[in-house]
PDB file of N, CA and C in Angstrom:
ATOM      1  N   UNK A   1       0.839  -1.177   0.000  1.00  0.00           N
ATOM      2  CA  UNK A   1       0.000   0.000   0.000  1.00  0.00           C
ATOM      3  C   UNK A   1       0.884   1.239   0.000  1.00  0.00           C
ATOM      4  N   UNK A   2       0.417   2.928  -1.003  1.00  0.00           N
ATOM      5  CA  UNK A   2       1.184   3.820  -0.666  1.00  0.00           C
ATOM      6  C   UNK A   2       0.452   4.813  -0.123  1.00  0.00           C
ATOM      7  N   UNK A   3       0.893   5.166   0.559  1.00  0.00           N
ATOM      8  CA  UNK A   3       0.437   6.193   1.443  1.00  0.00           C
ATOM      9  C   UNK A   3       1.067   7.652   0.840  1.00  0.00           C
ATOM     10  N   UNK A   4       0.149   8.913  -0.117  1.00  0.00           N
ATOM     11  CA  UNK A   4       0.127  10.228  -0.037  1.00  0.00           C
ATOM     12  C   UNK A   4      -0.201  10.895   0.213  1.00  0.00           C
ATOM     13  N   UNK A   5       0.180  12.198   0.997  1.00  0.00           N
ATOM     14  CA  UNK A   5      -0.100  13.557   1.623  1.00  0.00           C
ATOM     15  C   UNK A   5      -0.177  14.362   0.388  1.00  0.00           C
ATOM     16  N   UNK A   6      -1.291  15.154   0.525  1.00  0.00           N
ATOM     17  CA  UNK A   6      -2.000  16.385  -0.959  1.00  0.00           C
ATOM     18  C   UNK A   6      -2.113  17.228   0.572  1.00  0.00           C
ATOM     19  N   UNK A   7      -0.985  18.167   0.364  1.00  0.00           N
ATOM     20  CA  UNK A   7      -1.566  19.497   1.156  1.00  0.00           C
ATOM     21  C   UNK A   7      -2.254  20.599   0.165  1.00  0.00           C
ATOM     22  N   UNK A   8      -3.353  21.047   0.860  1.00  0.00           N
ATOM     23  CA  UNK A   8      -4.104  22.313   0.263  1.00  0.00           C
ATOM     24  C   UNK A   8      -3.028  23.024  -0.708  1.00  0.00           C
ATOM     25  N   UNK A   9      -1.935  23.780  -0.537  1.00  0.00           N
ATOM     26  CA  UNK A   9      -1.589  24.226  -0.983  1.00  0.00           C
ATOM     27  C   UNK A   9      -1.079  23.144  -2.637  1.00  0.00           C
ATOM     28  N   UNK A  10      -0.904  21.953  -2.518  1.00  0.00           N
ATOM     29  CA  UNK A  10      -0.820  20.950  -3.827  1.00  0.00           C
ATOM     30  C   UNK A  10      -1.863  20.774  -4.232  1.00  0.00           C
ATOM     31  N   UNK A  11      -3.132  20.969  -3.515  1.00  0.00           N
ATOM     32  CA  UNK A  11      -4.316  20.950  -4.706  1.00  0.00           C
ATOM     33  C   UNK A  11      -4.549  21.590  -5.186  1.00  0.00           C
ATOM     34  N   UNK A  12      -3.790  23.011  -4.643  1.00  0.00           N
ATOM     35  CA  UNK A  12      -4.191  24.186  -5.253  1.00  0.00           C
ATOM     36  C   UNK A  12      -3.685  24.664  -6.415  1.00  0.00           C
ATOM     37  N   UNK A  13      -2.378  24.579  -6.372  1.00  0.00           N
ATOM     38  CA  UNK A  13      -1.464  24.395  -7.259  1.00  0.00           C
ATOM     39  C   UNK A  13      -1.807  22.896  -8.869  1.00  0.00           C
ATOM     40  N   UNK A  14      -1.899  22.010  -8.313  1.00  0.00           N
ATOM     41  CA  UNK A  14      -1.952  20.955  -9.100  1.00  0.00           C
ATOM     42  C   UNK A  14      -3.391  20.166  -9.549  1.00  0.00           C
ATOM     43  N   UNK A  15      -4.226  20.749  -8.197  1.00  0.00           N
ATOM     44  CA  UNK A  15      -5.499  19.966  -8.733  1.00  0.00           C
ATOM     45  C   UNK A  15      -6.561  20.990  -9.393  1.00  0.00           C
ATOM     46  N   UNK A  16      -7.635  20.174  -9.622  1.00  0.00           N
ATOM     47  CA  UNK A  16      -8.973  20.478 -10.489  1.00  0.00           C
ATOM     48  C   UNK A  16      -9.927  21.400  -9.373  1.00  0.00           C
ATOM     49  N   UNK A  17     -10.076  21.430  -8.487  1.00  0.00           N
ATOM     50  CA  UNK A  17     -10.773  22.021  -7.316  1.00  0.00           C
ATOM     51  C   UNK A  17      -9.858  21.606  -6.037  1.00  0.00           C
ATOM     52  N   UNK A  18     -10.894  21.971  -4.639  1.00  0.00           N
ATOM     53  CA  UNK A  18     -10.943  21.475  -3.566  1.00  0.00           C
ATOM     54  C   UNK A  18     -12.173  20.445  -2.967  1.00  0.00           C
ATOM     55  N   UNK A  19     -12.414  19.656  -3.952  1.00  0.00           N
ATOM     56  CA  UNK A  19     -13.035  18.805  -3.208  1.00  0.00           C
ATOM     57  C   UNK A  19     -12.344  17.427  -3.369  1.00  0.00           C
ATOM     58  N   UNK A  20     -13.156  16.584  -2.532  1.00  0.00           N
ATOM     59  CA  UNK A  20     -12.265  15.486  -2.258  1.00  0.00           C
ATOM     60  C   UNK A  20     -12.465  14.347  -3.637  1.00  0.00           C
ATOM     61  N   UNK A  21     -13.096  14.846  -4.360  1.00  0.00           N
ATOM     62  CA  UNK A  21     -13.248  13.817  -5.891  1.00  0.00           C
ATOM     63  C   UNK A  21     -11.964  14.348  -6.879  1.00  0.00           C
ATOM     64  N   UNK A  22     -11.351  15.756  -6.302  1.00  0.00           N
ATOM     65  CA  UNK A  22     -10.438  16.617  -6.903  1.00  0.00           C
ATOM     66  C   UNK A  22      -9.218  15.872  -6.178  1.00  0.00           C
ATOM     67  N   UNK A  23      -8.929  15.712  -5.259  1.00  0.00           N
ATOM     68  CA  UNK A  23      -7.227  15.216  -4.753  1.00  0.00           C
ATOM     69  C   UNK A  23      -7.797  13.414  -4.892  1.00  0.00           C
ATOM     70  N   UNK A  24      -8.930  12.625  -5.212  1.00  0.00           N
ATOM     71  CA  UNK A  24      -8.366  11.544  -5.673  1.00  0.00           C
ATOM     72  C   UNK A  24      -8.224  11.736  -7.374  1.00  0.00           C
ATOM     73  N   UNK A  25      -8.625  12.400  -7.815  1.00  0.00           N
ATOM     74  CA  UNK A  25      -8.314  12.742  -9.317  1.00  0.00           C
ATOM     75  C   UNK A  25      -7.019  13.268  -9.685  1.00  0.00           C
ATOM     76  N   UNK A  26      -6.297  14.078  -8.969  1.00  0.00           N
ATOM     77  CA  UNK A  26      -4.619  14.632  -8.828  1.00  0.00           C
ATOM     78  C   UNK A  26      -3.914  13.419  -8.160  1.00  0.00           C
ATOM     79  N   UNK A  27      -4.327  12.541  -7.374  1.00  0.00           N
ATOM     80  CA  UNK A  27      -3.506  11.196  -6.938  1.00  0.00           C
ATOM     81  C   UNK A  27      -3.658  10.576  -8.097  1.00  0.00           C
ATOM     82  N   UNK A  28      -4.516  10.058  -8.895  1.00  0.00           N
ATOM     83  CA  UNK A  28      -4.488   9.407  -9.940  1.00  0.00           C
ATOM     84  C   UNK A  28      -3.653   9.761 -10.871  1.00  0.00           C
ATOM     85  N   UNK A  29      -3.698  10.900 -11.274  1.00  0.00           N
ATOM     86  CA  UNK A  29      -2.897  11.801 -12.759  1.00  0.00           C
ATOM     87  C   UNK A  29      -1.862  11.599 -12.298  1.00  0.00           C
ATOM     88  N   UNK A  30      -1.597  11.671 -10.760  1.00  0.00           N
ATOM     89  CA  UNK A  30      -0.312  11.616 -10.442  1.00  0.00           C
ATOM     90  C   UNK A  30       0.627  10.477 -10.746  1.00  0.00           C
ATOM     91  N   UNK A  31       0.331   9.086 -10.030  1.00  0.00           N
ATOM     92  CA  UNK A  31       0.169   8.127 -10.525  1.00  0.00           C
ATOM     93  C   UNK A  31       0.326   7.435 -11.938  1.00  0.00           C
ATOM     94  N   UNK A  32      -0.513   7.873 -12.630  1.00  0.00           N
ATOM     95  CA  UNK A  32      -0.452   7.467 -13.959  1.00  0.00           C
ATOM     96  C   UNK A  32       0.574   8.747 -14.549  1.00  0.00           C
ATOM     97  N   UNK A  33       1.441   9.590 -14.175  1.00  0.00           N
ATOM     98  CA  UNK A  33       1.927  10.266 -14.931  1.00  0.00           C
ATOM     99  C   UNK A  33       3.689   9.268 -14.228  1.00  0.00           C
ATOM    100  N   UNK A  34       3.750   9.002 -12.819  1.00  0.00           N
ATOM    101  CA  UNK A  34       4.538   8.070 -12.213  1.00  0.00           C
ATOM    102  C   UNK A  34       4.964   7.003 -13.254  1.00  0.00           C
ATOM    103  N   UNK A  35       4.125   6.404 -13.231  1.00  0.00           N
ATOM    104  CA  UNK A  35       4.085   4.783 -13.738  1.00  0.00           C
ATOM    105  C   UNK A  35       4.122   4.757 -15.542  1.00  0.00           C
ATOM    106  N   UNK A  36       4.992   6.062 -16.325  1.00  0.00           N
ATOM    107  CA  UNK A  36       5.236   6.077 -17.353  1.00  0.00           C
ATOM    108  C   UNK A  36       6.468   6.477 -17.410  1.00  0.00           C
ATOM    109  N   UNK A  37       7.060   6.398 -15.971  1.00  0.00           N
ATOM    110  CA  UNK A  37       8.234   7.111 -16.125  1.00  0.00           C
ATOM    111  C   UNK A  37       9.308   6.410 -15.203  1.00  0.00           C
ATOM    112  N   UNK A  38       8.587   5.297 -14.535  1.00  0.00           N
ATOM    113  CA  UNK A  38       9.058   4.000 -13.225  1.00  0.00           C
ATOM    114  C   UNK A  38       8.856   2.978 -13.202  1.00  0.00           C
ATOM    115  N   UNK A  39       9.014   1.999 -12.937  1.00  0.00           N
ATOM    116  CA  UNK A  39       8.267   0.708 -12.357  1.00  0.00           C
ATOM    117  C   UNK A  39       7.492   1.042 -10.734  1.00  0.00           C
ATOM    118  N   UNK A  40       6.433   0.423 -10.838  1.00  0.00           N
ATOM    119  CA  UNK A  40       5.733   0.135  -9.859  1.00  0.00           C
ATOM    120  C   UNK A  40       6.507   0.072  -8.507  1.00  0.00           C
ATOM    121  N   UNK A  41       7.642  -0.729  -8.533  1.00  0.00           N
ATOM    122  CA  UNK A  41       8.515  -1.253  -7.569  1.00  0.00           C
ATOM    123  C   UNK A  41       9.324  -0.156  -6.992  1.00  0.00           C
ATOM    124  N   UNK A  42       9.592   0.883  -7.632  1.00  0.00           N
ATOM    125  CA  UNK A  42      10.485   2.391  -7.699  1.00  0.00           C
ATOM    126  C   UNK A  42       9.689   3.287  -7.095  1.00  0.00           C
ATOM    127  N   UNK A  43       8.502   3.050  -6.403  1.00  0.00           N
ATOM    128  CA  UNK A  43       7.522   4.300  -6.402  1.00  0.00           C
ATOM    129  C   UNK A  43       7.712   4.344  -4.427  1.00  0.00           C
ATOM    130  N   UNK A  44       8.029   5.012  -4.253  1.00  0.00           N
ATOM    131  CA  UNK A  44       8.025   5.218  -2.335  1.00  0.00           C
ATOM    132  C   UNK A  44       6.720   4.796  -1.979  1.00  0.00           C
ATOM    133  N   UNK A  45       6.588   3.984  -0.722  1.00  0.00           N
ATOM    134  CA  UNK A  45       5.513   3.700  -0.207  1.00  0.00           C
ATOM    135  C   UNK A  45       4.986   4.706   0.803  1.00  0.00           C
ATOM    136  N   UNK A  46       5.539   6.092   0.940  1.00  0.00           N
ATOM    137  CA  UNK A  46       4.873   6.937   1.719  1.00  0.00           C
ATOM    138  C   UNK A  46       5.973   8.263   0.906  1.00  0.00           C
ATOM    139  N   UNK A  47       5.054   9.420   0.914  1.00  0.00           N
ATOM    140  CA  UNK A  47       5.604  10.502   0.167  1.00  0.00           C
ATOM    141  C   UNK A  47       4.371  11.609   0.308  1.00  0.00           C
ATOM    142  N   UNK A  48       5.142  12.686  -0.098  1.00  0.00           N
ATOM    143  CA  UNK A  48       3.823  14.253   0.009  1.00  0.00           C
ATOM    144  C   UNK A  48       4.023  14.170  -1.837  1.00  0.00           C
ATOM    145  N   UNK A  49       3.188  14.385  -1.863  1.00  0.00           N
ATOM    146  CA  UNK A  49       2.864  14.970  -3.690  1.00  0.00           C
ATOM    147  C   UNK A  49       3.846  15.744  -4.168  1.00  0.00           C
ATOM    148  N   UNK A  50       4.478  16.469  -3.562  1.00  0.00           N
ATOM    149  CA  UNK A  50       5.344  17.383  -4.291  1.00  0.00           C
ATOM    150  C   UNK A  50       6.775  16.783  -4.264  1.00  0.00           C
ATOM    151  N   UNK A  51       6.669  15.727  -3.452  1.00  0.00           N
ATOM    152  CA  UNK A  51       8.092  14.579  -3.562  1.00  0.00           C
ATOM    153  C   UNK A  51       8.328  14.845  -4.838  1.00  0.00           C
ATOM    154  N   UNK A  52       7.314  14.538  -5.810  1.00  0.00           N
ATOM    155  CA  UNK A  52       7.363  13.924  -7.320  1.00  0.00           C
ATOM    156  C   UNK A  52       8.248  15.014  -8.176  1.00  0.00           C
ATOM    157  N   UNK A  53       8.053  16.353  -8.108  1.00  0.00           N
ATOM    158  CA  UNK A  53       8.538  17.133  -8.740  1.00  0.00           C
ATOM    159  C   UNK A  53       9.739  17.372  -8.123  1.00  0.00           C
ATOM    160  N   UNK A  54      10.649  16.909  -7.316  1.00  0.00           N
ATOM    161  CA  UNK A  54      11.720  16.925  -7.101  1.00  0.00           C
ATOM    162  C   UNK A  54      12.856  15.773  -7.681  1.00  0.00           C
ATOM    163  N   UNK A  55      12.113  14.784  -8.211  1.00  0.00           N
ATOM    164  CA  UNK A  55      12.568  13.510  -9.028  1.00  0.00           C
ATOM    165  C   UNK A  55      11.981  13.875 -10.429  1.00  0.00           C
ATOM    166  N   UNK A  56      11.697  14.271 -10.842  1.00  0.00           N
ATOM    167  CA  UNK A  56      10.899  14.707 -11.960  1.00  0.00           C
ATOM    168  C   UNK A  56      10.165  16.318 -12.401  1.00  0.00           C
ATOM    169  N   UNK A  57      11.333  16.864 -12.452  1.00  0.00           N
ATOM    170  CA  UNK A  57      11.159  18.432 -12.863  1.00  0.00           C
ATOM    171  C   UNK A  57       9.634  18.440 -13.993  1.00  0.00           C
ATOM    172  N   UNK A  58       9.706  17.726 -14.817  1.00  0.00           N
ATOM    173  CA  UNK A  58       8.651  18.349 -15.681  1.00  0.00           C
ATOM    174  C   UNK A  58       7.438  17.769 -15.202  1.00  0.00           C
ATOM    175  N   UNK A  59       7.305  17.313 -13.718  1.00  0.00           N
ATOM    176  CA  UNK A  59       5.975  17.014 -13.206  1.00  0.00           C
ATOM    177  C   UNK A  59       4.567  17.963 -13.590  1.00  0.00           C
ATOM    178  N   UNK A  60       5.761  19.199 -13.039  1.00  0.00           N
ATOM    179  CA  UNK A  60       4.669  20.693 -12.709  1.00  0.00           C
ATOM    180  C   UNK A  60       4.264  21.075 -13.877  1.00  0.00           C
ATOM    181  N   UNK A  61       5.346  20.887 -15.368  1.00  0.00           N
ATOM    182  CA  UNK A  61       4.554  21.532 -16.065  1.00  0.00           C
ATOM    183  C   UNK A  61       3.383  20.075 -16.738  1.00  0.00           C
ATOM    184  N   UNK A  62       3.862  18.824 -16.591  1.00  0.00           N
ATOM    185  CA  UNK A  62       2.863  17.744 -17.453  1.00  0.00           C
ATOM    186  C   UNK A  62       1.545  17.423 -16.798  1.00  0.00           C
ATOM    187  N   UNK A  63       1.646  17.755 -15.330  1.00  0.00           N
ATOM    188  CA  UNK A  63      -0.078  17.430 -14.401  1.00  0.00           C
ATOM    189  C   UNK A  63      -0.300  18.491 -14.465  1.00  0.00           C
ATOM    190  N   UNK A  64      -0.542  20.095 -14.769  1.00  0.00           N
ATOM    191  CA  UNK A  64      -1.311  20.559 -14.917  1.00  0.00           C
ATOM    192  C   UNK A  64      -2.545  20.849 -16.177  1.00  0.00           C
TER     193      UNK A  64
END
């Protein structure tokens, strides 16, 4: 199982709204933008959302 933290300020930035159908929809994109660029096995089992754009600069500009 992985466990991610979406602080307000990452949904705000990265997601579709603030509701909660909005940060599982930015976990997903997230995810599927992950798993084109990793193996499954490579992915941290606990992380904040913005982990990603520190391993992957063009996060910020490809999930929005």
């Amino acid at each position: 199982m992985v466990k991610v933290t979406v602080s307000a300020a990452e949904l705000a930035r990265w997601g579709r709204g603030d509701q909660l159908g909005n940060v599982e929809d930015l976990v997903e994109r997230s995810f599927e933008f992950l798993l084109l660029r990793e193996p499954p096995s490579s992915i941290l089992r606990r992380f904040e959302l913005s982990t990603i754009q520190r391993y992957f600069p063009d996060y910020d500009r490809e999930i929005r």
